[in-house]
Protein backbone atom coordinates (compact mmCIF):
# COMPACT_ATOMS: atom_id res chain seq x y z
CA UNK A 1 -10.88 8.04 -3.05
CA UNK A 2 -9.16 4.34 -3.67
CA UNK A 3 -7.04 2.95 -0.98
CA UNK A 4 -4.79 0.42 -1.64
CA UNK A 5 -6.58 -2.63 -0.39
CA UNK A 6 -9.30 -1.80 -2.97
CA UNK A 7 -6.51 -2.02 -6.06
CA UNK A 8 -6.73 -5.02 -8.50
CA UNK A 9 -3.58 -7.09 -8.89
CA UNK A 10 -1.20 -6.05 -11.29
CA UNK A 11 -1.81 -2.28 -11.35
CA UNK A 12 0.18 -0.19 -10.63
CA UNK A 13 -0.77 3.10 -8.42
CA UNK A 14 0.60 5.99 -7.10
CA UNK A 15 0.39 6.93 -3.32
CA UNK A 16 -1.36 9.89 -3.47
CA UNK A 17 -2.04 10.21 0.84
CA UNK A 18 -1.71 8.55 3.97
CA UNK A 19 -4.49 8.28 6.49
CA UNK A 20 -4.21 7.43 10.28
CA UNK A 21 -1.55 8.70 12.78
CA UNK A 22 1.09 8.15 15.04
CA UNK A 23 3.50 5.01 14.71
CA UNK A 24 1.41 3.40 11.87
CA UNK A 25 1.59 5.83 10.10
CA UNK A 26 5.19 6.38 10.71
CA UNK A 27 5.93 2.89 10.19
CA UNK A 28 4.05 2.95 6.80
CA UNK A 29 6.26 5.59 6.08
CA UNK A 30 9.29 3.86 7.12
CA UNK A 31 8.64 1.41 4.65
CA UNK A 32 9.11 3.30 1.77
CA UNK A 33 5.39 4.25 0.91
CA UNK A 34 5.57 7.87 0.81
CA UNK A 35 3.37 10.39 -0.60
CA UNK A 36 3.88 10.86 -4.87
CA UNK A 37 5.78 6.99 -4.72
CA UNK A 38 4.87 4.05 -7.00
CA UNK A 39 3.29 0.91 -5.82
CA UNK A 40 2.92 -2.52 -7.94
CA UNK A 41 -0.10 -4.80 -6.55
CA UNK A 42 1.67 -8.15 -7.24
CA UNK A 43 -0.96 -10.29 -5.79
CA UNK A 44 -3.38 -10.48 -3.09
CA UNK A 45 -4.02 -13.60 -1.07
CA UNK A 46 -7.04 -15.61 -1.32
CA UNK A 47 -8.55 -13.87 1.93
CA UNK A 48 -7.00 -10.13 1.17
CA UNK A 49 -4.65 -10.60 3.62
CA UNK A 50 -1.52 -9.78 3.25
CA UNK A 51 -1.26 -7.45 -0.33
CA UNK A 52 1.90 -8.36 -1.80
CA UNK A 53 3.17 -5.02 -3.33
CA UNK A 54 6.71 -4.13 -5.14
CA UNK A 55 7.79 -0.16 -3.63
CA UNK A 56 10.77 0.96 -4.72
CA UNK A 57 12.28 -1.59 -6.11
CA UNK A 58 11.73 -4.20 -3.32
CA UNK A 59 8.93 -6.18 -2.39
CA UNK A 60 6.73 -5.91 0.51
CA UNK A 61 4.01 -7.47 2.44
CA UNK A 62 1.39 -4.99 4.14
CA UNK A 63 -1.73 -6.26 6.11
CA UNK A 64 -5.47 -5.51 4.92
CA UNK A 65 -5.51 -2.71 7.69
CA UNK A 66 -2.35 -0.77 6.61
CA UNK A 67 -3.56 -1.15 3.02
CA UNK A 68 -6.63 0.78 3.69
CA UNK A 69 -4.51 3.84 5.23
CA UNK A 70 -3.39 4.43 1.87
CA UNK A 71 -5.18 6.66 -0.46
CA UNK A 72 -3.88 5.84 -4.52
CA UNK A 73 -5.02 7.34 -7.82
């Protein structure tokens, strides 16, 4: 399964589940990345940290660690 740290820039994914527990997971949630949602990998800094992704409509900044909690297809 692909996680969203492992996603190329430019593509777009869908969220298709969230690993980990607790309040990271809730805050991933919180965020807008929800299970079945739309993600848009608009770049990745030159050390993969932050990924720079568009979710709903907005954009957002999400560290290497959260990125790898996310399971896309």
């Amino acid at each position: 399964m692909k996680t969203l740290r492992e996603t190329a820039c430019g593509q777009t994914v869908k969220v298709s589940k969230l690993t980990g527990s607790g309040p990271v997971k809730r805050r991933i949630m919180d965020m807008g990345i929800t299970k079945g949602v739309e993600v848009f990998v608009r770049k990745v800094a030159p050390l993969g940290d932050p990924v720079e992704v568009t979710v709903r409509g907005y954009e957002l900044s999400i560290r290497k660690a959260d990125a790898e909690m996310i399971c896309v297809e």
